[in-house]
Structure formats: structure tokens, C-alpha cells
Protein backbone atom coordinates (compact mmCIF):
# COMPACT_ATOMS: atom_id res chain seq x y z
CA UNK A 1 109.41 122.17 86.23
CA UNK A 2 110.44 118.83 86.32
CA UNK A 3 113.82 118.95 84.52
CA UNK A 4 114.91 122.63 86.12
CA UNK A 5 114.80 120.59 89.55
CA UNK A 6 116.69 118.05 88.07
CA UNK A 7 119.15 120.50 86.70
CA UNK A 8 119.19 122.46 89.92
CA UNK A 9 120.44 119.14 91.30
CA UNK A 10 122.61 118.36 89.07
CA UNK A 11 124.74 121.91 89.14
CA UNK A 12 124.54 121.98 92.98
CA UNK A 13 128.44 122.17 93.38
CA UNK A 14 128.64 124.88 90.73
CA UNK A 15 126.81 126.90 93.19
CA UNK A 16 127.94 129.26 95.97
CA UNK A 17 128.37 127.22 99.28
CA UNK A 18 125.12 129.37 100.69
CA UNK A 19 122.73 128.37 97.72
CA UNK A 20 124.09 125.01 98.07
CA UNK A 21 122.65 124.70 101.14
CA UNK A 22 119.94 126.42 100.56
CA UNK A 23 119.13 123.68 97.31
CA UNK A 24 119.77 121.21 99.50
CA UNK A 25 117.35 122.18 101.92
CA UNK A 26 114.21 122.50 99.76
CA UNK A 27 115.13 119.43 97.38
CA UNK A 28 115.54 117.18 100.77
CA UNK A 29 112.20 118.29 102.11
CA UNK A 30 110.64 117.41 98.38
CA UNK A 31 112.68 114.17 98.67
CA UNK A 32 111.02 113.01 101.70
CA UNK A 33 107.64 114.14 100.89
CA UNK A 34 107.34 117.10 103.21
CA UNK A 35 106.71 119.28 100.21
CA UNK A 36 105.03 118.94 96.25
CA UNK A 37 106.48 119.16 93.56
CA UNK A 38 104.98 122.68 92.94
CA UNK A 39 106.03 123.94 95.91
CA UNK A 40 109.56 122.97 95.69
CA UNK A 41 109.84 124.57 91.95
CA UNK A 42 108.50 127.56 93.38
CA UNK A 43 110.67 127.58 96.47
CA UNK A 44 113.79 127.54 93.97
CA UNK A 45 112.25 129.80 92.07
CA UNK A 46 111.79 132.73 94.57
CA UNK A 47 115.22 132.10 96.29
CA UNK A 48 116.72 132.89 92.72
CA UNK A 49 118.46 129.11 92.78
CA UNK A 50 116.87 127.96 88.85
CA UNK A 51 116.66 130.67 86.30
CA UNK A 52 113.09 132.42 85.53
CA UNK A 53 111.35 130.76 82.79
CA UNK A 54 111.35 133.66 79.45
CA UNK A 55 107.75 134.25 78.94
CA UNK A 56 107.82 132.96 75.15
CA UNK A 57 109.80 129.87 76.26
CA UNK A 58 106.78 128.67 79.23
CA UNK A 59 104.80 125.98 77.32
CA UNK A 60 101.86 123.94 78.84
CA UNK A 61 102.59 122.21 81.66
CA UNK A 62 104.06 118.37 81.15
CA UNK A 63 102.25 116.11 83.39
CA UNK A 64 104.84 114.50 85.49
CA UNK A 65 104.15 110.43 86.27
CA UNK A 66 103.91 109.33 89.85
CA UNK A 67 106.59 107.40 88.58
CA UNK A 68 109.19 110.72 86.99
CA UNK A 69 108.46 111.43 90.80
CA UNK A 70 109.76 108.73 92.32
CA UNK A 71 112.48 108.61 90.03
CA UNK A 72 113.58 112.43 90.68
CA UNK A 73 113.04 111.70 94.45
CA UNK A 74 115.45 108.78 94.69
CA UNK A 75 117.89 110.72 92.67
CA UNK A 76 118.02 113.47 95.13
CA UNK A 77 118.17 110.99 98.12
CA UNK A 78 121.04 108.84 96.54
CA UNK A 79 122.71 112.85 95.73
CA UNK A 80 121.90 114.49 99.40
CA UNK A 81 121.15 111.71 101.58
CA UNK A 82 123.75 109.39 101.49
């Protein structure tokens, strides 16, 4: 979950200017703590922006730290925000 948010921020000008915005949009509100983690995976997700995980490639769920949080969130606010 983690790393496909990372990725999906990471390939954000590879994407059509519509799902640009549209990543923008949901990382930003994860970014300033308007939405979880969860939700913004699953918010990508639906809107078709990361790739489905393949049934035999889902394995348990890595915790992520408090600190792979803050991490991911200042990446996405030094990315979108500046």
C-alpha cells in the first residue's frame, strides 16, 4: 500500500493531465492529514490511478511506522506543495 502510493507519486507526470490532478488531489489531502493512509490507497485504487493488486501477488499487510508516514507525507508535500 505503502510503496504503490509512493509509486503513484513518483509517475505522476507520466499520467494524463486529468489523473494528474486527480493524484494530486487525494495524495495532498493524505499529505495534510485530512485522510488515512487506507483511505487514500483506496481512493487511488477505485479511480483506476495504481494498478489492482493480482490476487496471488497480495501478501499480509506490512505495518507501516508512524515514521514511513511521515516520511511519505513530506515527500508528497516537498512534490505537490511547493
Amino acid at each position: 500500500m505503502y510503496k504503490q502510493i509512493e509509486q503513484a507519486l513518483e509517475k505522476i507526470d507520466s499520467s494524463s493531465k486529468p489523473n494528474q490532478e486527480k493524484i494530486k488531489a487525494i495524495l495532498k489531502r493524505y499529505a495534510m492529514n485530512e485522510s488515512g493512509l487506507d483511505e487514500a490507497y483506496y481512493d487511488l485504487l477505485e479511480d483506476g490511478l495504481i494498478p489492482m493488486p493480482q490476487r496471488c501477488g497480495m501478501s499480509a499487510k506490512i505495518p507501516v511506522t508512524e515514521e514511513d508516514e511521515k516520511r511519505l507525507k513530506e515527500k508528497i508535500k516537498t512534490a505537490l506543495l511547493d
